[in-house]
ModelCIF file with pLDDT and N, C-alpha, C, O atoms, coordinates in Angstrom:
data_MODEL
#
_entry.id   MODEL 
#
_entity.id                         1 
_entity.type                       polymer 
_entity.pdbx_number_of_molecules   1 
#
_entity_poly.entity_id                      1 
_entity_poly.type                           'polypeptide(L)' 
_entity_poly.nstd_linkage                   no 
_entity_poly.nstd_monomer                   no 
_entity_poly.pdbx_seq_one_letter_code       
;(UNK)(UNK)(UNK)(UNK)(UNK)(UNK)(UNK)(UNK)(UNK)(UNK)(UNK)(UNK)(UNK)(UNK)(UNK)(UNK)
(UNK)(UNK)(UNK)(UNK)(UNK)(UNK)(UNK)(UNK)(UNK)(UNK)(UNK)(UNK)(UNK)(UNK)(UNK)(UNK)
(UNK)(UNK)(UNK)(UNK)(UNK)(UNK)(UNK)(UNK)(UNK)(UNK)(UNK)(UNK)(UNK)
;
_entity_poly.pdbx_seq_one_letter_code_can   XXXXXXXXXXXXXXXXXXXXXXXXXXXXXXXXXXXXXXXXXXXXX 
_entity_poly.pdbx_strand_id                 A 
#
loop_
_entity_poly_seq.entity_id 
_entity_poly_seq.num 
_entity_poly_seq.mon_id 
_entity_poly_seq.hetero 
1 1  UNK n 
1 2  UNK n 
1 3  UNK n 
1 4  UNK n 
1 5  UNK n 
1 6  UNK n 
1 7  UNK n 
1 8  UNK n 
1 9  UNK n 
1 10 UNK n 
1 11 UNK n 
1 12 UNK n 
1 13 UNK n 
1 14 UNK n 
1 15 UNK n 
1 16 UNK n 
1 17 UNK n 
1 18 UNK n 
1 19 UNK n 
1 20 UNK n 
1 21 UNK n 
1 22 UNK n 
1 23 UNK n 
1 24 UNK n 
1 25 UNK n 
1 26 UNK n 
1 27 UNK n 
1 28 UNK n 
1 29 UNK n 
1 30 UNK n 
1 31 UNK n 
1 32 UNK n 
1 33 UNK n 
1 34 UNK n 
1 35 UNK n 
1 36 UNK n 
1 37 UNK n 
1 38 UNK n 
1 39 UNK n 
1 40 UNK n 
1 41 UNK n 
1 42 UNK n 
1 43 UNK n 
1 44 UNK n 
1 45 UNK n 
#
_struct_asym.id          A 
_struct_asym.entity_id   1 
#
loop_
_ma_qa_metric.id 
_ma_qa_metric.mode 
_ma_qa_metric.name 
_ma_qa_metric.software_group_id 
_ma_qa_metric.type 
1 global pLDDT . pLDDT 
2 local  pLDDT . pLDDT 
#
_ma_qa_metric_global.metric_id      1 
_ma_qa_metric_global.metric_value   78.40 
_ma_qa_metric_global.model_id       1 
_ma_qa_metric_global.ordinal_id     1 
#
loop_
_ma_qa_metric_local.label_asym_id 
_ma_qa_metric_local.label_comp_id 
_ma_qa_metric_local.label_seq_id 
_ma_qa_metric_local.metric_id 
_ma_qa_metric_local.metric_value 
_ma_qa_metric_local.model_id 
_ma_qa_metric_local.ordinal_id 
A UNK 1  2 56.00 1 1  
A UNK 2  2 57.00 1 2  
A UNK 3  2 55.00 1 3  
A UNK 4  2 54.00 1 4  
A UNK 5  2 49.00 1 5  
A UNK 6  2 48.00 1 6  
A UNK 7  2 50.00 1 7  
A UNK 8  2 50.00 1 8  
A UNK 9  2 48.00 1 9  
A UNK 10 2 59.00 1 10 
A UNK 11 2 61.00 1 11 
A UNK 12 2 72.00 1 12 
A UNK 13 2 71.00 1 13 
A UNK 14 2 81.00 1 14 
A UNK 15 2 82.00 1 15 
A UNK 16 2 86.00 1 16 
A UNK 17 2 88.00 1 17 
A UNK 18 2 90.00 1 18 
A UNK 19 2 93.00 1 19 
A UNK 20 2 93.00 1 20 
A UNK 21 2 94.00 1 21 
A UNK 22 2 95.00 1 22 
A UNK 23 2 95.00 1 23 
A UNK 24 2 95.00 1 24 
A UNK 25 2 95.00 1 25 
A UNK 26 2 94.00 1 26 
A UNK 27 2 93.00 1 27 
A UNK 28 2 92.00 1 28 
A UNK 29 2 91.00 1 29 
A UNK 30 2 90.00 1 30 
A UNK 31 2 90.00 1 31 
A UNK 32 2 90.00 1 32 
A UNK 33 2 87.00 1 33 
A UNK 34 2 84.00 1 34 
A UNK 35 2 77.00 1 35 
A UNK 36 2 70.00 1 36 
A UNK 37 2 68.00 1 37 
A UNK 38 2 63.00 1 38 
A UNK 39 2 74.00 1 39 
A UNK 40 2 81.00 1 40 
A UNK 41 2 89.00 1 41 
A UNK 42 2 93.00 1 42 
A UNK 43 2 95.00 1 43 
A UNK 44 2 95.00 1 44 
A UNK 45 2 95.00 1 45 
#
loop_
_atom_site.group_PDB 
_atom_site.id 
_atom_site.type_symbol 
_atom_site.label_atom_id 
_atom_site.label_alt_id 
_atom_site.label_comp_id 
_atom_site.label_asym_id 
_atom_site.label_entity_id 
_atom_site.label_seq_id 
_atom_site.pdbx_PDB_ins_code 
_atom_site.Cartn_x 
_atom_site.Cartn_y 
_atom_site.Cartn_z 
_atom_site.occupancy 
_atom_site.B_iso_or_equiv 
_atom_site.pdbx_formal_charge 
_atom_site.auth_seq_id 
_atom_site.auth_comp_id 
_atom_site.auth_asym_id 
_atom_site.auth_atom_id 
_atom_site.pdbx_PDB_model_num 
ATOM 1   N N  . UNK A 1 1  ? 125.190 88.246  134.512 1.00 56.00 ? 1  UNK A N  1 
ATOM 2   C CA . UNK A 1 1  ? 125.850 89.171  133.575 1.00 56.00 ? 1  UNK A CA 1 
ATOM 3   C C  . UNK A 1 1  ? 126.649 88.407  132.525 1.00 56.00 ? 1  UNK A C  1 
ATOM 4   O O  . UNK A 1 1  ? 126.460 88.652  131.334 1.00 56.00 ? 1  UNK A O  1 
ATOM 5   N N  . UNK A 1 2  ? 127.672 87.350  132.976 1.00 57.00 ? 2  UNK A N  1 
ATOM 6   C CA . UNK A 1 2  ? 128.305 86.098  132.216 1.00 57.00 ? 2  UNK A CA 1 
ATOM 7   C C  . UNK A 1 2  ? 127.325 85.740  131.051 1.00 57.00 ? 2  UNK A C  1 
ATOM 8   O O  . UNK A 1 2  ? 127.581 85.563  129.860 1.00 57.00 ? 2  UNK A O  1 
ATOM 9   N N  . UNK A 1 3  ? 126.103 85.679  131.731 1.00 55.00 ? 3  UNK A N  1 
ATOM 10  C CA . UNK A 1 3  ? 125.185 85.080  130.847 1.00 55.00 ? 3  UNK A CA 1 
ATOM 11  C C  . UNK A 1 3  ? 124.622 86.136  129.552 1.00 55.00 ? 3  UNK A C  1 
ATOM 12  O O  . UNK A 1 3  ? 124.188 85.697  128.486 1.00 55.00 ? 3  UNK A O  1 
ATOM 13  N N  . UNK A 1 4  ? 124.689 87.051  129.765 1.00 54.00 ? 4  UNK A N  1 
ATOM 14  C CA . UNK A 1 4  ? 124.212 88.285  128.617 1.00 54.00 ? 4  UNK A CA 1 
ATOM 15  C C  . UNK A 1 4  ? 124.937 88.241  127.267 1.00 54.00 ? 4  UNK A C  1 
ATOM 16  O O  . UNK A 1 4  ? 124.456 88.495  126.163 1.00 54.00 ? 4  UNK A O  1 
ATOM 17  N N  . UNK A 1 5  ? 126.396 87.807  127.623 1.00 49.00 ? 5  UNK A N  1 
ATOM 18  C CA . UNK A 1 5  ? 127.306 88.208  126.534 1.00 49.00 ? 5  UNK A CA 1 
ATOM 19  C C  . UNK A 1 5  ? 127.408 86.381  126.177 1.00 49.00 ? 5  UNK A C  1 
ATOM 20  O O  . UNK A 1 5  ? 128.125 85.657  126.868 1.00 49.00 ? 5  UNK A O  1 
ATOM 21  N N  . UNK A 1 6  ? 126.738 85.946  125.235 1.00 48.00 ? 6  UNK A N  1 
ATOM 22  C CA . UNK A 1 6  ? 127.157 84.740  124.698 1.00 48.00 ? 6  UNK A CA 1 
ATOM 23  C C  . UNK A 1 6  ? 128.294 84.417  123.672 1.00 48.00 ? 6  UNK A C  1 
ATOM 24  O O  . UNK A 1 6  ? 128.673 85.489  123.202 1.00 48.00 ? 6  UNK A O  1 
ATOM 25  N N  . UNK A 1 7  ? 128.885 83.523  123.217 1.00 50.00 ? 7  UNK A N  1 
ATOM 26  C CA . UNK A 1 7  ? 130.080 83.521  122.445 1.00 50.00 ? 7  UNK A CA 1 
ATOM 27  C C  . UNK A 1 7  ? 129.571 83.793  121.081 1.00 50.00 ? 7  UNK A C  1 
ATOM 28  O O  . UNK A 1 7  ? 130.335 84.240  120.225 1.00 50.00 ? 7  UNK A O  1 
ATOM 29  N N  . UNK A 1 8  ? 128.304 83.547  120.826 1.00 50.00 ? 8  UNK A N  1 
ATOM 30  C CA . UNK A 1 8  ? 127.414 83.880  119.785 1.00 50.00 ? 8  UNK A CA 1 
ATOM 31  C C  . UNK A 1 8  ? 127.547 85.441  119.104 1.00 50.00 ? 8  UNK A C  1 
ATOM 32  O O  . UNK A 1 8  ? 127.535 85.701  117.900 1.00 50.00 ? 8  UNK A O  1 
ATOM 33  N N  . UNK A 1 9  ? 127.684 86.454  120.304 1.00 48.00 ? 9  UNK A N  1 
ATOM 34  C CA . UNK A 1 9  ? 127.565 88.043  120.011 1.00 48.00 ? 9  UNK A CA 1 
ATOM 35  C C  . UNK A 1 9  ? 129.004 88.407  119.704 1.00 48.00 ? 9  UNK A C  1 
ATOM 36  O O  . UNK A 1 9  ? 129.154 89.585  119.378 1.00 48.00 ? 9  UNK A O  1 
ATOM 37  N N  . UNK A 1 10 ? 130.117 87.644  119.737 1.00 59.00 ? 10 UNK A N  1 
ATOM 38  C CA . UNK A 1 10 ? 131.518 88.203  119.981 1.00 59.00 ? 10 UNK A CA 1 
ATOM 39  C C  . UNK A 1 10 ? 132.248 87.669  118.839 1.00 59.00 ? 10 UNK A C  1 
ATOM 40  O O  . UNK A 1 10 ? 132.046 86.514  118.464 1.00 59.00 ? 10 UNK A O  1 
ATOM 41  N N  . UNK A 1 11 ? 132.948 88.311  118.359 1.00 61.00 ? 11 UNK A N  1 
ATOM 42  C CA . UNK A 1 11 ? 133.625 88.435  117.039 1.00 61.00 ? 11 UNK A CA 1 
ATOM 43  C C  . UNK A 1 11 ? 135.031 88.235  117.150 1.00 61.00 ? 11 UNK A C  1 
ATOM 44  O O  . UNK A 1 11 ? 135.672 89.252  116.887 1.00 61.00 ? 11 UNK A O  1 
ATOM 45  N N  . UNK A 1 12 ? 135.786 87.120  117.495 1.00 72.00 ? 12 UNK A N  1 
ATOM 46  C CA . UNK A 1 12 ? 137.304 86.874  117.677 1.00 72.00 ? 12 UNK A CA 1 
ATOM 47  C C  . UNK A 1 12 ? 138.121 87.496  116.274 1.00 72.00 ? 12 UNK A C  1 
ATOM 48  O O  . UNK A 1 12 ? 137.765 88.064  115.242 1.00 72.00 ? 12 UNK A O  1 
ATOM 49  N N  . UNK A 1 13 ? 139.509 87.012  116.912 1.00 71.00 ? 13 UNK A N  1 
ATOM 50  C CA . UNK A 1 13 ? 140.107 87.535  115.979 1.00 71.00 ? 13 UNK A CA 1 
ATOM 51  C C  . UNK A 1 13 ? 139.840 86.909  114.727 1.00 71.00 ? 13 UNK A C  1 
ATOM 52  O O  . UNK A 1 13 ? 139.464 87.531  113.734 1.00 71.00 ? 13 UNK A O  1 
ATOM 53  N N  . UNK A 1 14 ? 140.026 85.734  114.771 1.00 81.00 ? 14 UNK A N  1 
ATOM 54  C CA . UNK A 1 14 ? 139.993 85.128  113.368 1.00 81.00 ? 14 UNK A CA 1 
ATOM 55  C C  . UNK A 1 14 ? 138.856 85.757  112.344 1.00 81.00 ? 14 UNK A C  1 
ATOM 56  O O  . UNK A 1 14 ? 139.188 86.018  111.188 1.00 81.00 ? 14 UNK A O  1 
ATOM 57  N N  . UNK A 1 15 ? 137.270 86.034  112.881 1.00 82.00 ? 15 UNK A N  1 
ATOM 58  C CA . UNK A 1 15 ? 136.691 86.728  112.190 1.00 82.00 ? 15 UNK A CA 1 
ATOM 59  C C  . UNK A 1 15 ? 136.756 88.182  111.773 1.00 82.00 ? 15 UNK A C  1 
ATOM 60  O O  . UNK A 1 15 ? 136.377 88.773  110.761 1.00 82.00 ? 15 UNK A O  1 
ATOM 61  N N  . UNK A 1 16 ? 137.439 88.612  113.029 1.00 86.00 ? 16 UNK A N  1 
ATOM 62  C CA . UNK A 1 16 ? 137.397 90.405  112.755 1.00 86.00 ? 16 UNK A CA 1 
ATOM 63  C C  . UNK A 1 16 ? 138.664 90.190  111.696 1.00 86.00 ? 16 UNK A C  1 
ATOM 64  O O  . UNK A 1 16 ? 138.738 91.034  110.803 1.00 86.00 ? 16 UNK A O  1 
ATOM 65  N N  . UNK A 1 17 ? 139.755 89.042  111.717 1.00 88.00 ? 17 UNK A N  1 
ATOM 66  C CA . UNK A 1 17 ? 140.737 89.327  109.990 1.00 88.00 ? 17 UNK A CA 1 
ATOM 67  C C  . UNK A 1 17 ? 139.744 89.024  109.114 1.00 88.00 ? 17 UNK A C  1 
ATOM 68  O O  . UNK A 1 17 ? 139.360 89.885  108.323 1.00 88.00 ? 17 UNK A O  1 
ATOM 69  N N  . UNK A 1 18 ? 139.130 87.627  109.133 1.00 90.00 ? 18 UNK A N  1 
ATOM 70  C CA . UNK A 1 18 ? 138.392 87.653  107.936 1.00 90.00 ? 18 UNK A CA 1 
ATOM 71  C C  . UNK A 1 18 ? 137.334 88.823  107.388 1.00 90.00 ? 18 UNK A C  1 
ATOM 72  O O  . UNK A 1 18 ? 137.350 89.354  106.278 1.00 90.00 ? 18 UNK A O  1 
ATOM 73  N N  . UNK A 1 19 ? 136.677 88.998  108.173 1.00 93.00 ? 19 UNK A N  1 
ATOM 74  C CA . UNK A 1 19 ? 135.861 90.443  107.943 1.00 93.00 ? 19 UNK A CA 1 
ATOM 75  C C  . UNK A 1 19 ? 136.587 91.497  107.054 1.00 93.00 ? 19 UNK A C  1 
ATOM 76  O O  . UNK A 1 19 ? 136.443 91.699  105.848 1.00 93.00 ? 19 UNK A O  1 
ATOM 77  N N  . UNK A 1 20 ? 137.536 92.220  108.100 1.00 93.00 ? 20 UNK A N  1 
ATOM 78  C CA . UNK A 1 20 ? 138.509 92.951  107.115 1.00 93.00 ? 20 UNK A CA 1 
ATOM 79  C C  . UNK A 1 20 ? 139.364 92.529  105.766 1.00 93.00 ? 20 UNK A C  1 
ATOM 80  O O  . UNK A 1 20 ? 140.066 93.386  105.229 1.00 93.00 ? 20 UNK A O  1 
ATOM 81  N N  . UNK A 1 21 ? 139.293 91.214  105.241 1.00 94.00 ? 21 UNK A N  1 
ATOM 82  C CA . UNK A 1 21 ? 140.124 90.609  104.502 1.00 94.00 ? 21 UNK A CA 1 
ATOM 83  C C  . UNK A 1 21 ? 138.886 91.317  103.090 1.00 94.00 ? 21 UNK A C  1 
ATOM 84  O O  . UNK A 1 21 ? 138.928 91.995  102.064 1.00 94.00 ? 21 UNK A O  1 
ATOM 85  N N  . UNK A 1 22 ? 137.941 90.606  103.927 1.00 95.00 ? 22 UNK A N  1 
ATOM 86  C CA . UNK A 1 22 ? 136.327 90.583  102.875 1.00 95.00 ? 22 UNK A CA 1 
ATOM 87  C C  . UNK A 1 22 ? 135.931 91.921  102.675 1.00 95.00 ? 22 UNK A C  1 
ATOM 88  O O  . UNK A 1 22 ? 135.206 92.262  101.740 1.00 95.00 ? 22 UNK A O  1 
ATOM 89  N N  . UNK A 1 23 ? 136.316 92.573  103.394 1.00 95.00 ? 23 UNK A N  1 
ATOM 90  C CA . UNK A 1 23 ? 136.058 94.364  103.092 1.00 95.00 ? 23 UNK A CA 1 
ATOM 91  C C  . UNK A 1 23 ? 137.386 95.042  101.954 1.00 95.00 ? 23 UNK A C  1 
ATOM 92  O O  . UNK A 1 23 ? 137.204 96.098  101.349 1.00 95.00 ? 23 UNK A O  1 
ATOM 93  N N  . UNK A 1 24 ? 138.292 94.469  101.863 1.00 95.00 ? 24 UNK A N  1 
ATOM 94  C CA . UNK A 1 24 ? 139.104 94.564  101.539 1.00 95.00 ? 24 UNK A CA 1 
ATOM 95  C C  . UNK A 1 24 ? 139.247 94.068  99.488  1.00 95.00 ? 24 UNK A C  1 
ATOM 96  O O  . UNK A 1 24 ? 139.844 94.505  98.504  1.00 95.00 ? 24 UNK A O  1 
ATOM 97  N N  . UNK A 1 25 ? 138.190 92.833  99.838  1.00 95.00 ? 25 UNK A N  1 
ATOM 98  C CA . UNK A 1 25 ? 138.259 92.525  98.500  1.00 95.00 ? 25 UNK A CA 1 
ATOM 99  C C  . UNK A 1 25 ? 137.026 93.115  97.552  1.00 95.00 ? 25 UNK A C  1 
ATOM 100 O O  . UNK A 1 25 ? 137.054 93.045  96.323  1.00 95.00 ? 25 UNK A O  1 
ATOM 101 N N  . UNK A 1 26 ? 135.930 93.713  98.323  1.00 94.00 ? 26 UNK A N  1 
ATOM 102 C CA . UNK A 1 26 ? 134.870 94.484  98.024  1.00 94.00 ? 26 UNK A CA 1 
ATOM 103 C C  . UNK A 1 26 ? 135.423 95.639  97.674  1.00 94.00 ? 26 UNK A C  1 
ATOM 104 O O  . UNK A 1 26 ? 134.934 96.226  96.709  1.00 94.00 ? 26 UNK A O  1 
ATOM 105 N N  . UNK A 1 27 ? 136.394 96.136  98.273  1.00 93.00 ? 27 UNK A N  1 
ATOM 106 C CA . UNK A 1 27 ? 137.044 97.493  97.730  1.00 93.00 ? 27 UNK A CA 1 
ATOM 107 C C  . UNK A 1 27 ? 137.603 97.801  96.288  1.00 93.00 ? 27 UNK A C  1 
ATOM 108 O O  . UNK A 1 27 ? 137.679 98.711  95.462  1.00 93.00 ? 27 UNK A O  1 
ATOM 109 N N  . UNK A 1 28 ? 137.972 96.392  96.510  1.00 92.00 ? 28 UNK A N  1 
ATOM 110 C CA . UNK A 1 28 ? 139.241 95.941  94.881  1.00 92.00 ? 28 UNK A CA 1 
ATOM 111 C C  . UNK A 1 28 ? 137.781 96.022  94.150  1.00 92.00 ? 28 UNK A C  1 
ATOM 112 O O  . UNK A 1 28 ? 137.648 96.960  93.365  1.00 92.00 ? 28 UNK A O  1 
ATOM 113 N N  . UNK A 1 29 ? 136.782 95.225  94.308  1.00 91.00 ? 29 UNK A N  1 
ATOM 114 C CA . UNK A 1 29 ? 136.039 94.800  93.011  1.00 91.00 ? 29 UNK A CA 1 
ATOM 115 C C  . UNK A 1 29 ? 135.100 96.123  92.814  1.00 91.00 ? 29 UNK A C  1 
ATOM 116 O O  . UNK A 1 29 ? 134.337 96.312  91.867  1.00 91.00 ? 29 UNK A O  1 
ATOM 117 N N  . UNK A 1 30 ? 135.264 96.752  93.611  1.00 90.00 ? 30 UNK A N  1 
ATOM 118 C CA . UNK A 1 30 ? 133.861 98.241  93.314  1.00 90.00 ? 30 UNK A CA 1 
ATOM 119 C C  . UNK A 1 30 ? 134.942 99.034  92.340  1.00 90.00 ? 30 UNK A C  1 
ATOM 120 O O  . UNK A 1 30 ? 134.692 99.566  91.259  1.00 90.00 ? 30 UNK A O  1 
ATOM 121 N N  . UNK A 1 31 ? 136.742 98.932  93.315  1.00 90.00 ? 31 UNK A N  1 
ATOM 122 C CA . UNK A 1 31 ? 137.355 99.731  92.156  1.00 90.00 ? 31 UNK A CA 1 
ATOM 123 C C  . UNK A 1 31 ? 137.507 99.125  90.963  1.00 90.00 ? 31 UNK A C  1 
ATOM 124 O O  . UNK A 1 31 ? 137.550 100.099 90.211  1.00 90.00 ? 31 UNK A O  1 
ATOM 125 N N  . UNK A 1 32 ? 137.628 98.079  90.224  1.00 90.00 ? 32 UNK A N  1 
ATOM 126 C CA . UNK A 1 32 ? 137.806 97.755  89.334  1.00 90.00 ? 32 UNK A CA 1 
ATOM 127 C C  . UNK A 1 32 ? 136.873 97.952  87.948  1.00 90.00 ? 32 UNK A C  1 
ATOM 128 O O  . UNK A 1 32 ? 137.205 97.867  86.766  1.00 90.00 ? 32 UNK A O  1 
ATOM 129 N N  . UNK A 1 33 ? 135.406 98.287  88.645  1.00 87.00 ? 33 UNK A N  1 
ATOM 130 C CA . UNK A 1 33 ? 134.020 98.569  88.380  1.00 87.00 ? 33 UNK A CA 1 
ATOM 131 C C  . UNK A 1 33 ? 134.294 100.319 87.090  1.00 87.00 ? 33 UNK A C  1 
ATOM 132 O O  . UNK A 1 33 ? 134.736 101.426 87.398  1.00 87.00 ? 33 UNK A O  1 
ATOM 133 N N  . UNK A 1 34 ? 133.780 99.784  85.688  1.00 84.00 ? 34 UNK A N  1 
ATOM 134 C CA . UNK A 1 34 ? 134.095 101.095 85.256  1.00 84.00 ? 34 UNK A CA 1 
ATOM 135 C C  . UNK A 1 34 ? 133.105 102.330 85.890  1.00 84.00 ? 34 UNK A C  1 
ATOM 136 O O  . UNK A 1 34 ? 133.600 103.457 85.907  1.00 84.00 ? 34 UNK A O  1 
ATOM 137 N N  . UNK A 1 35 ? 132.156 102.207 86.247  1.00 77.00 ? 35 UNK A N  1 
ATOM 138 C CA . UNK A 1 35 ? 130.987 103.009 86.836  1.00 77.00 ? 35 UNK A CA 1 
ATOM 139 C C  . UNK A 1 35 ? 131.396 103.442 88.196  1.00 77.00 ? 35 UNK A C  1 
ATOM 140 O O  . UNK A 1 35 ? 130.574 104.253 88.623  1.00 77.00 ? 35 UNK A O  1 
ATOM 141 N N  . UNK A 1 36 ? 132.244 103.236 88.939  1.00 70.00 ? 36 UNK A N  1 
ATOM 142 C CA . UNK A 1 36 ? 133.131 103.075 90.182  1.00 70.00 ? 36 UNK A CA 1 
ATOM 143 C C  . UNK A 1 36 ? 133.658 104.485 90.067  1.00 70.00 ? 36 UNK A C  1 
ATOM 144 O O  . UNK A 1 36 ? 134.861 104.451 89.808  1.00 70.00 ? 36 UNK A O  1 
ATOM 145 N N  . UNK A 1 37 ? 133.225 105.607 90.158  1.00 68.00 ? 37 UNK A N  1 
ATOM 146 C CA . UNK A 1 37 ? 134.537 106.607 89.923  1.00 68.00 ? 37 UNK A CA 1 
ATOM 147 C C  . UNK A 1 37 ? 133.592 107.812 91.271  1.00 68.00 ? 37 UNK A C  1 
ATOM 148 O O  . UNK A 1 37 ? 133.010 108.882 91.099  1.00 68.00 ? 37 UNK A O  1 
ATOM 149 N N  . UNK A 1 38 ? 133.785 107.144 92.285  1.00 63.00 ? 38 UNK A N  1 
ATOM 150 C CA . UNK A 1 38 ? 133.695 107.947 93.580  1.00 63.00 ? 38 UNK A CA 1 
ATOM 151 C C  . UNK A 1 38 ? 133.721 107.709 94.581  1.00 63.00 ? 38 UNK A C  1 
ATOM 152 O O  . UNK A 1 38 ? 133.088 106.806 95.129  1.00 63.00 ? 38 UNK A O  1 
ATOM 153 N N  . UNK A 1 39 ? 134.792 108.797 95.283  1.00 74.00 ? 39 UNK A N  1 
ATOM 154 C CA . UNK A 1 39 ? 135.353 108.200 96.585  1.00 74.00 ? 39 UNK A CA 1 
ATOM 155 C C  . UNK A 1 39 ? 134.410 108.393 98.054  1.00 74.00 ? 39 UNK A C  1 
ATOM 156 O O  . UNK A 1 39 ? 135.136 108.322 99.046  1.00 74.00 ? 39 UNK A O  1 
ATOM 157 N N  . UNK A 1 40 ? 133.410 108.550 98.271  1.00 81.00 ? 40 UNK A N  1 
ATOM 158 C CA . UNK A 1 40 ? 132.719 108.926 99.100  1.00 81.00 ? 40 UNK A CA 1 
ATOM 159 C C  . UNK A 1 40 ? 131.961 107.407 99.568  1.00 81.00 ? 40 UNK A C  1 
ATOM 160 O O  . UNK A 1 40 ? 130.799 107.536 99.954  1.00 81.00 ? 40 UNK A O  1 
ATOM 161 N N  . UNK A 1 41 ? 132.365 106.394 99.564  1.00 89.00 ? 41 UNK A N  1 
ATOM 162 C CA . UNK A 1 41 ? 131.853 105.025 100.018 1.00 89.00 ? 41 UNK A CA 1 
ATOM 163 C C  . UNK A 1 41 ? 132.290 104.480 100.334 1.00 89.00 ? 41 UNK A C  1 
ATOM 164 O O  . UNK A 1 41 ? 133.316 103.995 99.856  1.00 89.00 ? 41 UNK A O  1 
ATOM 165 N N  . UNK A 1 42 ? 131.574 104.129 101.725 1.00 93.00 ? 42 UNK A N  1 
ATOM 166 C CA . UNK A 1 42 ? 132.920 102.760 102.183 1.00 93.00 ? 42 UNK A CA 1 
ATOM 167 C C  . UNK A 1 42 ? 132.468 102.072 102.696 1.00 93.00 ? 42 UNK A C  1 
ATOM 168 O O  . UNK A 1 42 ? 131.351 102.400 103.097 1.00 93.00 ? 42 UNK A O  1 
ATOM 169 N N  . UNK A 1 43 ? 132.976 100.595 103.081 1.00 95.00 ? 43 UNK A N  1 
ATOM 170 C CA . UNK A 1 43 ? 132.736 99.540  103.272 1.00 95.00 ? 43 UNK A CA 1 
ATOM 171 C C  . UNK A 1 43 ? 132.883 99.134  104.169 1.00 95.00 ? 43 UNK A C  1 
ATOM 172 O O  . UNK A 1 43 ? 133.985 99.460  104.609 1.00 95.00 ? 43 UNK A O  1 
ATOM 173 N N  . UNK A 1 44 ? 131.907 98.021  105.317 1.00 95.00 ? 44 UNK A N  1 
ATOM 174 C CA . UNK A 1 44 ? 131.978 97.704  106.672 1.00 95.00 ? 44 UNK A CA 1 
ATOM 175 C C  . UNK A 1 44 ? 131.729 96.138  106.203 1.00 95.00 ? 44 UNK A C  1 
ATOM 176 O O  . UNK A 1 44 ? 130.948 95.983  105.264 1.00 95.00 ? 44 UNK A O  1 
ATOM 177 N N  . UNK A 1 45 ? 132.206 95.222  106.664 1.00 95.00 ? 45 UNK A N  1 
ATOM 178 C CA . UNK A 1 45 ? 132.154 93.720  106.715 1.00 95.00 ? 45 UNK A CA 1 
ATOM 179 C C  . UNK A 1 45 ? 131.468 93.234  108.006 1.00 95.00 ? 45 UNK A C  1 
ATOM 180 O O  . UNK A 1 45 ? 131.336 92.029  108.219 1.00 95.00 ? 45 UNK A O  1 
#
């Protein structure tokens, strides 16, 4: 069972901040976007 879950499949913290950091700056740049004018999208990292 040990063996199923490799360190490969698992997402520590350091990535799950970076992830969210990177979802975060995708947000800024879609809003900044003049064509950007709807709130119905969102973003997963």
């Amino acid at each position: 069972c040990a063996g199923c879950s490799t360190i490969d499949n698992l997402r520590g913290d350091n990535q799950y901040g970076a992830d969210k950091h990177m979802a975060d700056q995708v947000r800024d740049a879609l809003k900044k976007d003049p064509l950007y004018k709807f709130p119905d999208v969102t973003v997963n990292v």
